[in-house]
Protein backbone atom coordinates (compact mmCIF):
# COMPACT_ATOMS: atom_id res chain seq x y z
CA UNK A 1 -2.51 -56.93 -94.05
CA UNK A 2 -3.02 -60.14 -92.98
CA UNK A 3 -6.31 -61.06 -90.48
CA UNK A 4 -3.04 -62.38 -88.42
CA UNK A 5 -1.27 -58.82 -87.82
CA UNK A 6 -4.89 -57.16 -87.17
CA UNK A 7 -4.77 -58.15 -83.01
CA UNK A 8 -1.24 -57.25 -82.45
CA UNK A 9 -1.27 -54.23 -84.40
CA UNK A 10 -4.84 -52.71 -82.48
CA UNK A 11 -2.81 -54.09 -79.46
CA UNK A 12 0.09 -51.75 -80.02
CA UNK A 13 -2.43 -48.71 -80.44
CA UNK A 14 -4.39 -49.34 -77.27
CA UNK A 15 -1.34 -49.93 -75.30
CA UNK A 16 0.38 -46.57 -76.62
CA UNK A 17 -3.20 -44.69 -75.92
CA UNK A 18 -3.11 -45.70 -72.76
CA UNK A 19 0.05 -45.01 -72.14
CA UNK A 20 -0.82 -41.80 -73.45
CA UNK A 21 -3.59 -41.51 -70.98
CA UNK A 22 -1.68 -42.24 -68.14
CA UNK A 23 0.63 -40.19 -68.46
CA UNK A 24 -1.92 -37.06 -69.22
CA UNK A 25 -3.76 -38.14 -66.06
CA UNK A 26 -0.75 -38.27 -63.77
CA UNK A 27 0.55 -35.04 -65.73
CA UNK A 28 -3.04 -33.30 -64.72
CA UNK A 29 -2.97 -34.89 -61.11
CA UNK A 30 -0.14 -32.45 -60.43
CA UNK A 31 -1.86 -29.33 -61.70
CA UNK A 32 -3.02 -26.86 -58.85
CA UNK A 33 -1.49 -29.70 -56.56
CA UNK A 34 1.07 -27.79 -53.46
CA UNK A 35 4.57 -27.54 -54.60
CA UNK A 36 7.11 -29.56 -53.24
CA UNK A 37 9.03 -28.75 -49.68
CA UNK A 38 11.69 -26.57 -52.29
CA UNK A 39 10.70 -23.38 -50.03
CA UNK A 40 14.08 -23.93 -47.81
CA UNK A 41 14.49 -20.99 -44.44
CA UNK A 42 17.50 -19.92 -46.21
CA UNK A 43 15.34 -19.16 -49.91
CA UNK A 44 12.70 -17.24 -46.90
CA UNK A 45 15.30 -15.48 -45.03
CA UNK A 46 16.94 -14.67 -48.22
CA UNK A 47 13.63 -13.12 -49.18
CA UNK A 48 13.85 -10.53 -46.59
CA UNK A 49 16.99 -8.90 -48.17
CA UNK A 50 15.02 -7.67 -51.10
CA UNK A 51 13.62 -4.94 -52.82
CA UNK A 52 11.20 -4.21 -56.00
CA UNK A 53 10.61 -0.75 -57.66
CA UNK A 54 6.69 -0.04 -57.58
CA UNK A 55 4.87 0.82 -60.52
CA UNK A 56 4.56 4.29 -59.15
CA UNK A 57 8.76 4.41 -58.59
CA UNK A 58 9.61 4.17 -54.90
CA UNK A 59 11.27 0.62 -53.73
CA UNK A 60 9.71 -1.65 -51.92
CA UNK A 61 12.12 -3.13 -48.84
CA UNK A 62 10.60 -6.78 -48.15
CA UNK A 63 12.69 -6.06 -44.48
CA UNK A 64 9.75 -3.27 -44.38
CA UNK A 65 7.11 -6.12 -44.48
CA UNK A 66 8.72 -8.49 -41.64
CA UNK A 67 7.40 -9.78 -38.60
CA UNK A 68 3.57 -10.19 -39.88
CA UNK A 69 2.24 -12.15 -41.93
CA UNK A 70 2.85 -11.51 -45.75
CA UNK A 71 0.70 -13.45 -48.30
CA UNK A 72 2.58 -13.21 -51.48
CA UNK A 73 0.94 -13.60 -54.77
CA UNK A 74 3.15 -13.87 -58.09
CA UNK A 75 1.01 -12.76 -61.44
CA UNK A 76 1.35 -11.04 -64.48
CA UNK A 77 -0.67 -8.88 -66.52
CA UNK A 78 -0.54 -11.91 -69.47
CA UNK A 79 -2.07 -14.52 -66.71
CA UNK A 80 -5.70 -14.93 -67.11
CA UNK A 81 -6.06 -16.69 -63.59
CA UNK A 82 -3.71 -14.06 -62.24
CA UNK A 83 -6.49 -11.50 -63.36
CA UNK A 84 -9.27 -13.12 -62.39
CA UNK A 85 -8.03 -13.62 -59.07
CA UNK A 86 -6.89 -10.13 -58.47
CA UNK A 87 -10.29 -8.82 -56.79
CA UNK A 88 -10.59 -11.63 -54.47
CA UNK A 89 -6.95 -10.97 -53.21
CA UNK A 90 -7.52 -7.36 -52.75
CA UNK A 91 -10.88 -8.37 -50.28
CA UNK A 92 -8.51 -10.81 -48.47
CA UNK A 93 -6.28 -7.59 -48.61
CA UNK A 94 -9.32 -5.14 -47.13
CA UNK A 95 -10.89 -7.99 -44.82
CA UNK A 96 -7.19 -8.54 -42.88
CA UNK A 97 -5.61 -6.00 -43.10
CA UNK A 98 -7.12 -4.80 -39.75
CA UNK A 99 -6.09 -8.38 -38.19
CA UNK A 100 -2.31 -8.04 -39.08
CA UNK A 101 -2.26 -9.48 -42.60
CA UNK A 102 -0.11 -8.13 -44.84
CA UNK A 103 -0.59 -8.62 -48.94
CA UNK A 104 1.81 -8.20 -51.44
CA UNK A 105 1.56 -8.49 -55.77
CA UNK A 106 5.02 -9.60 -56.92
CA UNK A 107 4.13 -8.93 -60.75
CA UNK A 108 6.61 -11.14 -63.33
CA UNK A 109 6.39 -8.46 -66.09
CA UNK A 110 7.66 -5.50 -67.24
CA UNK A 111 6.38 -1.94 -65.76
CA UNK A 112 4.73 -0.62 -68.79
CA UNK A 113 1.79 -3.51 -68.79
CA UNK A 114 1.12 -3.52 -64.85
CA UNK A 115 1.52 0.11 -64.75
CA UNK A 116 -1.51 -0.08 -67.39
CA UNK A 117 -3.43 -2.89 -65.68
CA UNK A 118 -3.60 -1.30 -62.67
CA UNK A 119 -5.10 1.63 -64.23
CA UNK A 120 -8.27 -0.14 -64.76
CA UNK A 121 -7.93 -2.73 -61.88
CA UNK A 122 -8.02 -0.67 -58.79
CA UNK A 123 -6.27 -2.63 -55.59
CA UNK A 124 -5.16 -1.50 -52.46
CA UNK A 125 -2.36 -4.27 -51.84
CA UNK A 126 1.10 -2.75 -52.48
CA UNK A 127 2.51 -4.03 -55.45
CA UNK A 128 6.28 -4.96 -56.70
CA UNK A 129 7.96 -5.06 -59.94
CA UNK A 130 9.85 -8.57 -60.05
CA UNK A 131 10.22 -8.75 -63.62
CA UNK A 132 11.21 -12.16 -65.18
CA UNK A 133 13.94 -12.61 -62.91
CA UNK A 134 10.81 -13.43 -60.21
CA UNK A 135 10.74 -16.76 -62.16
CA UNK A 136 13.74 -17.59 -60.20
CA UNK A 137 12.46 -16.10 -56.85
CA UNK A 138 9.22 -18.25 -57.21
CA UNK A 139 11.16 -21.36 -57.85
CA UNK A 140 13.37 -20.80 -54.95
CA UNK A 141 10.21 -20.43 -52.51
CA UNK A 142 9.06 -24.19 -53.90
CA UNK A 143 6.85 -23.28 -56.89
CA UNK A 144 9.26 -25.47 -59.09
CA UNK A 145 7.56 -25.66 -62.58
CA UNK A 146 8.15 -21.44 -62.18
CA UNK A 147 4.35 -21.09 -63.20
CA UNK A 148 1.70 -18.36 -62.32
CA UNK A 149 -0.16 -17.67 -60.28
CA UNK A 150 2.04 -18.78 -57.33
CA UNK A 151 0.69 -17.54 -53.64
CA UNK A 152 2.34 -18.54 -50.26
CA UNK A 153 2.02 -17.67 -46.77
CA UNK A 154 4.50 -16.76 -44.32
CA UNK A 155 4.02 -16.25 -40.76
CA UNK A 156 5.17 -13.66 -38.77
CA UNK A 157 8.11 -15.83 -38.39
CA UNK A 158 9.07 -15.55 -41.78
CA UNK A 159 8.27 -19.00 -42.35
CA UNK A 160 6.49 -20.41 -45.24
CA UNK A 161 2.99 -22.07 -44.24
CA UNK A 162 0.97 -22.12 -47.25
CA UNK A 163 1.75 -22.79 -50.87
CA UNK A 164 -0.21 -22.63 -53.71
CA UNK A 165 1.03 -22.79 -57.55
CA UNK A 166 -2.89 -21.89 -59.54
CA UNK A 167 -5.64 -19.59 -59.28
CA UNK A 168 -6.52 -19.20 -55.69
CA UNK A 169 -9.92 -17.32 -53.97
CA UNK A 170 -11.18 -15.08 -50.95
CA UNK A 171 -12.17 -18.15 -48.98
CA UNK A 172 -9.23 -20.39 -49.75
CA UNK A 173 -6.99 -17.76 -48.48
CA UNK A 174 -9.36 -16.63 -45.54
CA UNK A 175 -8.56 -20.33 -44.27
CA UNK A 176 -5.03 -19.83 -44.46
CA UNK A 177 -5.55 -16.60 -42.63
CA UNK A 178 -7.84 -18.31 -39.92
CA UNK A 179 -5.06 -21.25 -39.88
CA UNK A 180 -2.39 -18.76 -38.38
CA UNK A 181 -3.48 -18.62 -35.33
């Protein structure tokens, strides 16, 4: 190779690295950033018409859990930030429960598996079976990449107030709690 073809050939390879970097940057910028405004009133109200079996059998009517407010928390048994985040969500679930706060588990996985984790992993939150077809419930309420864990708000309107696609914690969601009102 010729002294010649050295400059524009490292100039191709730095240019396509950092293109490569910039797109990994703007790709991580968006992790554990809010979803988009895809969380319509109709995908909410349309919420409301629901049910999920439990692990232990009886269905859970979301109309049941309307007019307080509902944090909802999408995980699976697979999710390691699901798990870890499980105990924190079940002291929201203790600390505000007295103050009107409702919690549910929506768990994207089959009964078998959350029937086993919940063995071992004690909580006090009602929990639903959503299966896989929750994917599609979790996009409709604006987590659009459909990953886990997914946690939003609602008021005691029913409306969405708080959004958050990635691990979450006690104090994160005691400010969405305080925010309410």
């Amino acid at each position: 190779m010729s002294d010649e073809a050295k400059p524009d050939r490292r100039r191709w390879i730095f240019g396509g690295a950092g293109l490569a970097a910039l797109g990994a940057g703007a790709w991580l910028a968006t992790l554990g950033r809010e979803p988009g405004p895809a969380a319509t009133a109709a995908a909410a109200d349309g919420l409301w018409a629901r049910s999920f079996e439990t692990p232990a059998g009886p269905t859970l009517a979301m109309a049941s859990l309307r007019g307080k407010p509902l944090l909802i928390n999408f995980w699976a048994t697979w999710c390691a930030p699901c798990v870890r985040e499980m105990p924190a969500i079940d002291r929201f679930y203790r600390d505000h429960a007295g103050k009107g706060v409702q919690v549910l588990g929506l768990a994207i996985d089959a009964p078998t598996p959350v029937r086993e984790f919940l063995q071992k992993v004690k909580v006090g939150f009602p929990i639903g079976l959503a299966g896989l077809e929750g994917t599609e419930l979790v996009r409709e309420l604006g987590n659009e990449r459909g990953g886990l864990p997914f946690s939003l708000l609602l008021d005691a309107n029913g409306k969405v107030v708080q959004r958050k696609l990635g691990e979450t914690s006690y104090d994160e969601l005691a400010l969405w709690a305080g925010a309410l009102g």
